[in-house]
Protein backbone atom coordinates (compact mmCIF):
# COMPACT_ATOMS: atom_id res chain seq x y z
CA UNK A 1 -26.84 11.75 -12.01
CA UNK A 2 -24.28 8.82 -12.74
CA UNK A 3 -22.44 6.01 -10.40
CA UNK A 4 -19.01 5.99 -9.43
CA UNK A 5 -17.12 3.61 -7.50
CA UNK A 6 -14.28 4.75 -5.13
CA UNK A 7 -11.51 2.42 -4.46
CA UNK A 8 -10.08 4.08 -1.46
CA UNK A 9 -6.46 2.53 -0.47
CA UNK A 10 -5.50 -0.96 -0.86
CA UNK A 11 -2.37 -2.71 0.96
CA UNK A 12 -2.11 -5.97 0.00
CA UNK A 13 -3.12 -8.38 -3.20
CA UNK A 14 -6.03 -9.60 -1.88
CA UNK A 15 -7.15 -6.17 -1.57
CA UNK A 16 -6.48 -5.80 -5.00
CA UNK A 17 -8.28 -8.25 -6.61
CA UNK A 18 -11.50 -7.67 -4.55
CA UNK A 19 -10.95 -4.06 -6.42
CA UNK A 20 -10.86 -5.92 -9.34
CA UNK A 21 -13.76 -7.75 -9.09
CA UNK A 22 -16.34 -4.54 -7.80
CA UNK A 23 -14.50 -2.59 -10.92
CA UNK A 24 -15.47 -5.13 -13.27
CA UNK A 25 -19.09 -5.22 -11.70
CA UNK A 26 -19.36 -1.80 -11.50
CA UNK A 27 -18.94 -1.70 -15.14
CA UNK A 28 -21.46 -4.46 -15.66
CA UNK A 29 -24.19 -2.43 -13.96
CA UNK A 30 -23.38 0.58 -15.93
CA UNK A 31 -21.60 2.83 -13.05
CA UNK A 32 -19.30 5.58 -15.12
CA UNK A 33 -16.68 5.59 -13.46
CA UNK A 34 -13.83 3.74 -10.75
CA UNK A 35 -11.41 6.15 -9.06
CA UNK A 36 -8.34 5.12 -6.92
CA UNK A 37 -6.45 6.73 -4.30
CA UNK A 38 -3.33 6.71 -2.98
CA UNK A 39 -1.46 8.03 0.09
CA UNK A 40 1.81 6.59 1.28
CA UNK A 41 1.58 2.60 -0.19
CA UNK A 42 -0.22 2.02 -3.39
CA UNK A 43 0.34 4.77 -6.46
CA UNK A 44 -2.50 5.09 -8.39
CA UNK A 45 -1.34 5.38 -11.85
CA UNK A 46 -0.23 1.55 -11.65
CA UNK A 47 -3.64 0.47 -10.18
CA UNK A 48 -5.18 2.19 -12.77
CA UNK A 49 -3.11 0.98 -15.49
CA UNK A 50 -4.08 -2.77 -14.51
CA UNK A 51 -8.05 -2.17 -13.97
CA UNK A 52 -7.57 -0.63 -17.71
CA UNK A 53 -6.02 -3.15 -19.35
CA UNK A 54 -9.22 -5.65 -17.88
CA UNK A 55 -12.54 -3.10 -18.60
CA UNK A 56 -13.39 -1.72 -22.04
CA UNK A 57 -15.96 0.93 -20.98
CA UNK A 58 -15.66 2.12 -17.67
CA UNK A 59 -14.08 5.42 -17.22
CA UNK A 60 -10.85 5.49 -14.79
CA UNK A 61 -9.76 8.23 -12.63
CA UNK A 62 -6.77 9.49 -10.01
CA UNK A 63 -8.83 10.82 -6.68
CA UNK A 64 -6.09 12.06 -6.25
CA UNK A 65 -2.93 11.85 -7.59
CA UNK A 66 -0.41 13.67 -4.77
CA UNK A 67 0.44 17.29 -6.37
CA UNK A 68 4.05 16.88 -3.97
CA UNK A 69 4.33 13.07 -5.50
CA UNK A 70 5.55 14.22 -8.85
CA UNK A 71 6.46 17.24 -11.16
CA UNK A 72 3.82 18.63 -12.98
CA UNK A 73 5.24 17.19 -16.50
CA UNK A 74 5.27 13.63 -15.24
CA UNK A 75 1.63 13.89 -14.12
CA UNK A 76 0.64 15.22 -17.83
CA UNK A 77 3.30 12.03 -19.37
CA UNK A 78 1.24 9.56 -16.77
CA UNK A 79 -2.15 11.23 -18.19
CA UNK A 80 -1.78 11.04 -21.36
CA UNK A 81 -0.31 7.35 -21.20
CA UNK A 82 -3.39 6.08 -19.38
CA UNK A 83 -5.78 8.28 -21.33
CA UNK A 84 -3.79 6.26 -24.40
CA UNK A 85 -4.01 2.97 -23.27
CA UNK A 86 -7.25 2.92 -21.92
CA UNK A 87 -8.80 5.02 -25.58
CA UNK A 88 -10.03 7.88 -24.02
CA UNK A 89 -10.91 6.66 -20.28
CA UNK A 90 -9.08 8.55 -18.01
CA UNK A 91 -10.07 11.54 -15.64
CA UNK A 92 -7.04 13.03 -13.88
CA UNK A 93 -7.52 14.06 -10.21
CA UNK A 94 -5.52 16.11 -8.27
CA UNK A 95 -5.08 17.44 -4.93
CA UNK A 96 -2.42 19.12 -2.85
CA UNK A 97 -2.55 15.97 0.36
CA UNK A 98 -1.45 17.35 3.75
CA UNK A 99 1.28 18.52 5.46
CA UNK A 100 2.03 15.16 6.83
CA UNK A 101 2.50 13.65 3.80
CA UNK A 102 4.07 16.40 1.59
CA UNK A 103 6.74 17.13 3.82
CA UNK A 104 7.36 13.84 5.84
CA UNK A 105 6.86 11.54 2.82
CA UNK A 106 8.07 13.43 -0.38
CA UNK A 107 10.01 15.88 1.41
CA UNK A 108 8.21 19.01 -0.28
CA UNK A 109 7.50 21.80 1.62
CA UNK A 110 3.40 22.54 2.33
CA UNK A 111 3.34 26.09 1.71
CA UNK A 112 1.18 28.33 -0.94
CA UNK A 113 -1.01 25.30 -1.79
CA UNK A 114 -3.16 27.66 -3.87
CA UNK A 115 -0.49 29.25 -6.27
CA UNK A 116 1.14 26.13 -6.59
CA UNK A 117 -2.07 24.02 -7.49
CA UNK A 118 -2.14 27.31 -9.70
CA UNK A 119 0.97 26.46 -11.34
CA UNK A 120 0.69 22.80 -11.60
CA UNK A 121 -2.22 22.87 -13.47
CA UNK A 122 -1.16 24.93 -15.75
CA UNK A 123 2.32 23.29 -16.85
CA UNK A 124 0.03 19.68 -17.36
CA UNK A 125 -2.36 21.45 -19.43
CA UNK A 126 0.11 23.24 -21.64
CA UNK A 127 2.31 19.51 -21.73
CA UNK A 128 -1.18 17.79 -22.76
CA UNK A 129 -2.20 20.33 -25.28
CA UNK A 130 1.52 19.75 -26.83
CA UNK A 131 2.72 22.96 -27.02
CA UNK A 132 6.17 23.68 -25.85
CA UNK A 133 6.50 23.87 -22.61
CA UNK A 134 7.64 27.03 -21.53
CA UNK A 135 7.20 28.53 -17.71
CA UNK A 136 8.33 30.93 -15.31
CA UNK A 137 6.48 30.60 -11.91
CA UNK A 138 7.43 30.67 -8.24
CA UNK A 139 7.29 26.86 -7.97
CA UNK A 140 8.20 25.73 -11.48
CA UNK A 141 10.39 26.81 -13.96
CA UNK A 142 10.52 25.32 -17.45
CA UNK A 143 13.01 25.19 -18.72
CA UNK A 144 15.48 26.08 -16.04
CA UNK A 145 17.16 29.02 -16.46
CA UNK A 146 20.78 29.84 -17.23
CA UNK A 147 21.25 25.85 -17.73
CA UNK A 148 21.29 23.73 -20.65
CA UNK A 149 17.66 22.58 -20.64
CA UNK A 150 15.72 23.43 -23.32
CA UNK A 151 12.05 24.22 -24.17
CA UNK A 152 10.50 20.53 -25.16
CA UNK A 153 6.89 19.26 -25.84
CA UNK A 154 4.81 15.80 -25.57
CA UNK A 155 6.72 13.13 -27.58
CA UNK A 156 3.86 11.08 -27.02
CA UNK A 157 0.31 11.96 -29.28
CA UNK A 158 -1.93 11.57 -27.17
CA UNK A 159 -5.90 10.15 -27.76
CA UNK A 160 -7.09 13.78 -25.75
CA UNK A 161 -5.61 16.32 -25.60
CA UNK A 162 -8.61 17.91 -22.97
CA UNK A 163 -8.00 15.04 -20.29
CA UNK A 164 -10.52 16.13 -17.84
CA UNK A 165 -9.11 17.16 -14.70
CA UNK A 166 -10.81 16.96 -11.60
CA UNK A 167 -9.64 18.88 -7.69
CA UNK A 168 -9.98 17.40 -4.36
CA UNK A 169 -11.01 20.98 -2.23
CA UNK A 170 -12.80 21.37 1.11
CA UNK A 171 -11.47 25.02 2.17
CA UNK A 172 -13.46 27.93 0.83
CA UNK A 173 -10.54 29.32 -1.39
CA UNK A 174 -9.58 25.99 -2.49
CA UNK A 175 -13.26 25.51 -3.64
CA UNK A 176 -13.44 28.86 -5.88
CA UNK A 177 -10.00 27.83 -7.14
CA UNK A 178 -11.63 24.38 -8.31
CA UNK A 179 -14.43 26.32 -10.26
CA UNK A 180 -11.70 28.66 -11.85
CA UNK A 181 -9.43 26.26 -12.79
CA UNK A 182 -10.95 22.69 -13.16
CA UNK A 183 -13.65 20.28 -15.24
CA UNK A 184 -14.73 18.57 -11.74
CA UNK A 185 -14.59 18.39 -8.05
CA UNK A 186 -13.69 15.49 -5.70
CA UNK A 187 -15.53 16.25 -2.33
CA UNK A 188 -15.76 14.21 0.50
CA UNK A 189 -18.37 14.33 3.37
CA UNK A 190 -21.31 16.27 1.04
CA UNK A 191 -24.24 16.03 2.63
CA UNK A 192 -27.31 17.56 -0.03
CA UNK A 193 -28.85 19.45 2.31
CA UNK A 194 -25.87 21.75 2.58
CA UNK A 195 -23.93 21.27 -0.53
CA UNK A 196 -25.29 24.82 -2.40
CA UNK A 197 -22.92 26.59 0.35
CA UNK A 198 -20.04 24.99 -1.56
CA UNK A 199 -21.77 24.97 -4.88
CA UNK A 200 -21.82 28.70 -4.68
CA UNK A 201 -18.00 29.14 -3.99
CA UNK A 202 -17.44 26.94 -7.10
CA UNK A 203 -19.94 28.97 -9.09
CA UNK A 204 -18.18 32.15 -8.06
CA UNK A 205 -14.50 30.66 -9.52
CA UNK A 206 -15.97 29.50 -12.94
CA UNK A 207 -17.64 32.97 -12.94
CA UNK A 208 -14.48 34.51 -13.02
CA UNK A 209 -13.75 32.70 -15.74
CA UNK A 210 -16.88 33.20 -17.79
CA UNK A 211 -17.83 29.91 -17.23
CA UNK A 212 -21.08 28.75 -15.25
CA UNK A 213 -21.44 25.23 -13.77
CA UNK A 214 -22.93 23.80 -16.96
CA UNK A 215 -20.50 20.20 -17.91
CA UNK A 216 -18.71 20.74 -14.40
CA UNK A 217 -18.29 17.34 -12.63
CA UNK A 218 -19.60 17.59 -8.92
CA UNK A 219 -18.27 14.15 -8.19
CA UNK A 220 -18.48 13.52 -4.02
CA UNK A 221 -17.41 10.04 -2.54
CA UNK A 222 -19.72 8.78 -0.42
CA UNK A 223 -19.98 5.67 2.13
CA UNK A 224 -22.15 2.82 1.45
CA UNK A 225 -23.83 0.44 3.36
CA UNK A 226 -27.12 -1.66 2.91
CA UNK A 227 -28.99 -3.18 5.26
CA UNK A 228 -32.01 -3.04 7.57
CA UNK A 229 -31.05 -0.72 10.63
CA UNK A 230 -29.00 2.88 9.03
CA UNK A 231 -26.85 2.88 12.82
CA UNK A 232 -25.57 -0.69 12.66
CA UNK A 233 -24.88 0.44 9.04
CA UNK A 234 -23.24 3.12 10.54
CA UNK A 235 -20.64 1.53 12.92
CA UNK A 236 -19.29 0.52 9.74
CA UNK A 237 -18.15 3.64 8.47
CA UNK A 238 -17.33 5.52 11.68
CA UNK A 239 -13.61 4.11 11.49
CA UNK A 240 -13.12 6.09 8.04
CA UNK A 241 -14.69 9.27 9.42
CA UNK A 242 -12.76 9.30 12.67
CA UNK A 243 -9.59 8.72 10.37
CA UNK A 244 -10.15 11.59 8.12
CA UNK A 245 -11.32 13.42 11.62
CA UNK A 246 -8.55 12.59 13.40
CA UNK A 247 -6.11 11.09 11.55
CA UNK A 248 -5.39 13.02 8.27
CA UNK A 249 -3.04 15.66 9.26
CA UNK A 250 -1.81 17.22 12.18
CA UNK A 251 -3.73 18.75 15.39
CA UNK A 252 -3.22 22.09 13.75
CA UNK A 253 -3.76 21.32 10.16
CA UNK A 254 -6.41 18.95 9.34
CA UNK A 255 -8.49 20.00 6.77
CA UNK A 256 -11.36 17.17 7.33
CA UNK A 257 -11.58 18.29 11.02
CA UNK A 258 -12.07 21.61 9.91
CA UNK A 259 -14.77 20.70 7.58
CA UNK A 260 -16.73 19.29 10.71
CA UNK A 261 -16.64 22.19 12.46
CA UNK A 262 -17.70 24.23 9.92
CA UNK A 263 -20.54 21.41 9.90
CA UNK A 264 -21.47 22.01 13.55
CA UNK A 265 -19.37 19.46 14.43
CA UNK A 266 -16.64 20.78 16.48
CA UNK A 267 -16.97 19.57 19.88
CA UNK A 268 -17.31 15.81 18.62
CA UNK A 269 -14.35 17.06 16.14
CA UNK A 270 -11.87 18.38 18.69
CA UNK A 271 -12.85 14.88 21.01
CA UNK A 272 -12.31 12.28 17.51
CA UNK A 273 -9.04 14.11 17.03
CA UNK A 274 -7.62 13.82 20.56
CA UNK A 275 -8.42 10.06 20.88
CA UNK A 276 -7.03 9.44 17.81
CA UNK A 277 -3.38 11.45 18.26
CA UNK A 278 -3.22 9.74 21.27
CA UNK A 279 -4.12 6.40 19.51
CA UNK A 280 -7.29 5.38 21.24
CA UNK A 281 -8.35 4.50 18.12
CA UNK A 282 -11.85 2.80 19.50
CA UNK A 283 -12.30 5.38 21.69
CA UNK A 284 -11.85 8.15 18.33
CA UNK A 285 -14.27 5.95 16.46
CA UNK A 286 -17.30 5.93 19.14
CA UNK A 287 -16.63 9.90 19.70
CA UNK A 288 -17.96 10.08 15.53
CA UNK A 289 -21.41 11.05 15.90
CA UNK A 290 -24.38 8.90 14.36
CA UNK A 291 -25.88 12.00 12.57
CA UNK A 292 -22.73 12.98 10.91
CA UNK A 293 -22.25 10.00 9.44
CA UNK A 294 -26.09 9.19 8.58
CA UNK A 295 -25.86 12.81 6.51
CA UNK A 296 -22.43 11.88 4.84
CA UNK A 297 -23.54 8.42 3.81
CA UNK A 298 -25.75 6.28 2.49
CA UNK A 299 -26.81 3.89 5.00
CA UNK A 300 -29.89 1.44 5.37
CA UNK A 301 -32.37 -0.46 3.10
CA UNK A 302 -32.74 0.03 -0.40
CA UNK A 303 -35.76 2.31 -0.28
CA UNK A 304 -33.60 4.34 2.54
CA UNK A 305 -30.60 4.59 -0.29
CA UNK A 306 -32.92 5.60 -2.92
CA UNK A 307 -34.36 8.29 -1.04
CA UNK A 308 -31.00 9.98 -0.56
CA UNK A 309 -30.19 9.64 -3.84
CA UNK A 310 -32.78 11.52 -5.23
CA UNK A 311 -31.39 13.92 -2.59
CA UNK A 312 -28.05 13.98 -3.89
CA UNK A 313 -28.99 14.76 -7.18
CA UNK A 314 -31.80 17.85 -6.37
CA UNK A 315 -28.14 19.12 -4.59
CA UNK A 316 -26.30 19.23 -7.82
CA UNK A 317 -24.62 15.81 -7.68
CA UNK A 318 -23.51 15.17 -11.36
CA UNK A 319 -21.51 11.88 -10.81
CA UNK A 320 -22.10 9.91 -7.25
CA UNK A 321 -18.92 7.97 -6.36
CA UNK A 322 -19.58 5.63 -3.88
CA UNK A 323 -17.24 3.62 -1.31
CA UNK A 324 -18.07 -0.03 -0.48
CA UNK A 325 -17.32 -0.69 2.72
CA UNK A 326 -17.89 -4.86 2.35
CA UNK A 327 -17.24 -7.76 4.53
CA UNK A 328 -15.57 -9.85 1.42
CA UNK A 329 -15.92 -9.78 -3.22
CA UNK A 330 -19.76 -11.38 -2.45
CA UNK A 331 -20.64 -8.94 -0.33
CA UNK A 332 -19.03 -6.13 -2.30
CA UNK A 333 -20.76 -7.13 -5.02
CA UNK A 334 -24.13 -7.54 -3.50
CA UNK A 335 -23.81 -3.80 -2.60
CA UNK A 336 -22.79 -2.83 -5.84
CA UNK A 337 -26.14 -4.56 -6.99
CA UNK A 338 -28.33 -3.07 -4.29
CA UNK A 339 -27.31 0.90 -5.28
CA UNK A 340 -27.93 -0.39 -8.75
CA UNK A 341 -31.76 -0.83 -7.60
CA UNK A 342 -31.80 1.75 -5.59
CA UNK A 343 -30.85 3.95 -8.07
CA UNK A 344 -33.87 2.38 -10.62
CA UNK A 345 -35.98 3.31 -8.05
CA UNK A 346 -34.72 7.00 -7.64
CA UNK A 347 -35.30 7.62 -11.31
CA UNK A 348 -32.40 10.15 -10.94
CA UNK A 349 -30.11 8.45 -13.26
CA UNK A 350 -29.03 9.86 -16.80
């Protein structure tokens, strides 16, 4: 199993640098990999562009790049121009985002997510392997018809042409679509003991395929905090769960909310999610239960960490991408240092 850092979202330069700096330790300590997000404020490819052009061996990756943000052609162009710059460093993750989002930020209808994740991966991986680009989907159509577009291909020569790509799924379908279709998967709240029941949908995808889960990425990001008691460690990350809870879509489309249910979670779900609609945002975060977050997370001493480690990787973890959540760049980096030795001690590393 490998390290990965997760920036999350950033909203302001100090932000930014403090990203900086854990990057630049992360790479230090060996970790394989830094991914950044984006929503509504930061883009990613520009983040990633910057933390490039100050590493030399740490791999760089979109978790996610917004499938409404841009047309499938400009994500393969933005691909293959980081995978360029950087010589060969770039993963490209993708996912779908919400309703919220698509339609009240972008303007793109949220319907078919499947066929048109479908679709979009298949225009950027004909664009990357530069063929010309020719398609006649649902969603996309390349070149248009009846106009006076033409049939083009990548200017650009790329340093891969196999950019790995990488899909944020939680829903069942979306999961076997990931092992059909894709080198890796971004997951979010993995817990080991339970991870084989979505394993086994991504097994069943790449089986359709004739592929098994050999050289597929299982890549979860998961919360990290050190210190000596796991539930004061806790009250640290349960304003990111009840955001993803209760914030990250709509009270009838919210894929994180679902994926507590399906967890056993629903009561504490359905409670997170009112509060936070209704923006009792303190009330949302105290309604996050203690032993969701404990089996989400990695919480508590070093010995504690090291333990679920070795966890993560009996699961099937491939490449554990954690997110710091630090007080300021010292403390980030003290963290940073502490997985590091926790990770020595797990003797689960490659």
């Amino acid at each position: 199993m490998r390290l990965g850092l997760n920036l999350g979202y950033w909203a302001n330069a100090d932000q930014a640098k403090r990203n900086l700096a854990l990057v630049q330790e992360a790479e230090r300590l060996g970790f394989s990999v830094a991914w950044a997000a984006e929503a509504y404020g930061s883009d990613n490819p520009t983040t990633l562009a910057w933390l490039a052009a100050q590493t030399s061996t740490i791999e760089l990756g979109s978790a996610i790049m917004q499938i409404p943000a841009r047309q499938p052609a400009m994500t393969a162009m933005t691909a293959a121009t980081l995978d360029t710059l950087s010589e060969g460093r770039f993963r490209l993750g993708l996912g779908v985002s919400g309703p919220q989002v698509s339609e009240g930020w972008y303007g793109v209808a949220f319907d078919k997510p499947l066929a048109r994740t479908r679709e979009y991966i298949d225009v950027v991986r004909k664009v990357l392997s530069r063929k010309t680009v020719e398609h006649s989907g649902p969603t996309y159509q390349l070149p248009l018809p009846g106009g006076p577009g033409k049939a083009l291909k990548l200017s650009l020569h790329p340093y891969r042409t196999d950019i790995p790509i990488y899909l944020a799924s939680i829903g069942p379908k979306n999961l076997e679509l990931t092992g059909e279709l894709a080198d890796g998967w971004l997951a979010i709240f993995l817990e080991p003991e339970s991870a084989h029941e979505h394993l086994d949908l991504i097994a069943k995808g790449r089986a359709k395929v004739g592929k098994t889960m050999e050289g597929f990425d299982v890549a979860p990001s998961v919360p990290l905090v050190i210190g000596p008691d796991p539930e004061v460690c806790a009250e640290l990350v349960r304003g990111y769960a009840s955001l993803y809870i209760g914030g990250m879509g709509s009270k009838e489309q919210n894929f994180y909310n679902r994926l507590a249910t399906r967890m056993g979670y629903g009561e504490a779900a359905d409670e997170i999610q009112d509060h936070f609609l209704n923006k009792r945002y303190r009330e949302a975060m105290a309604a996050v239960p203690y032993e969701f977050v404990d089996r989400t997370s990695l919480l508590g001493p070093v010995e504690r960490v090291a333990e679920r480690l070795t966890a993560y990787a009996a699961a099937g973890v491939t490449t554990l991408s954690v997110s710091v959540f630090d007080s300021d760049i010292e403390d980030g980096v003290a963290t940073l240092r502490g997985l590091a030795d926790a990770m020595e001690r797990s003797g689960v590393g490659e």
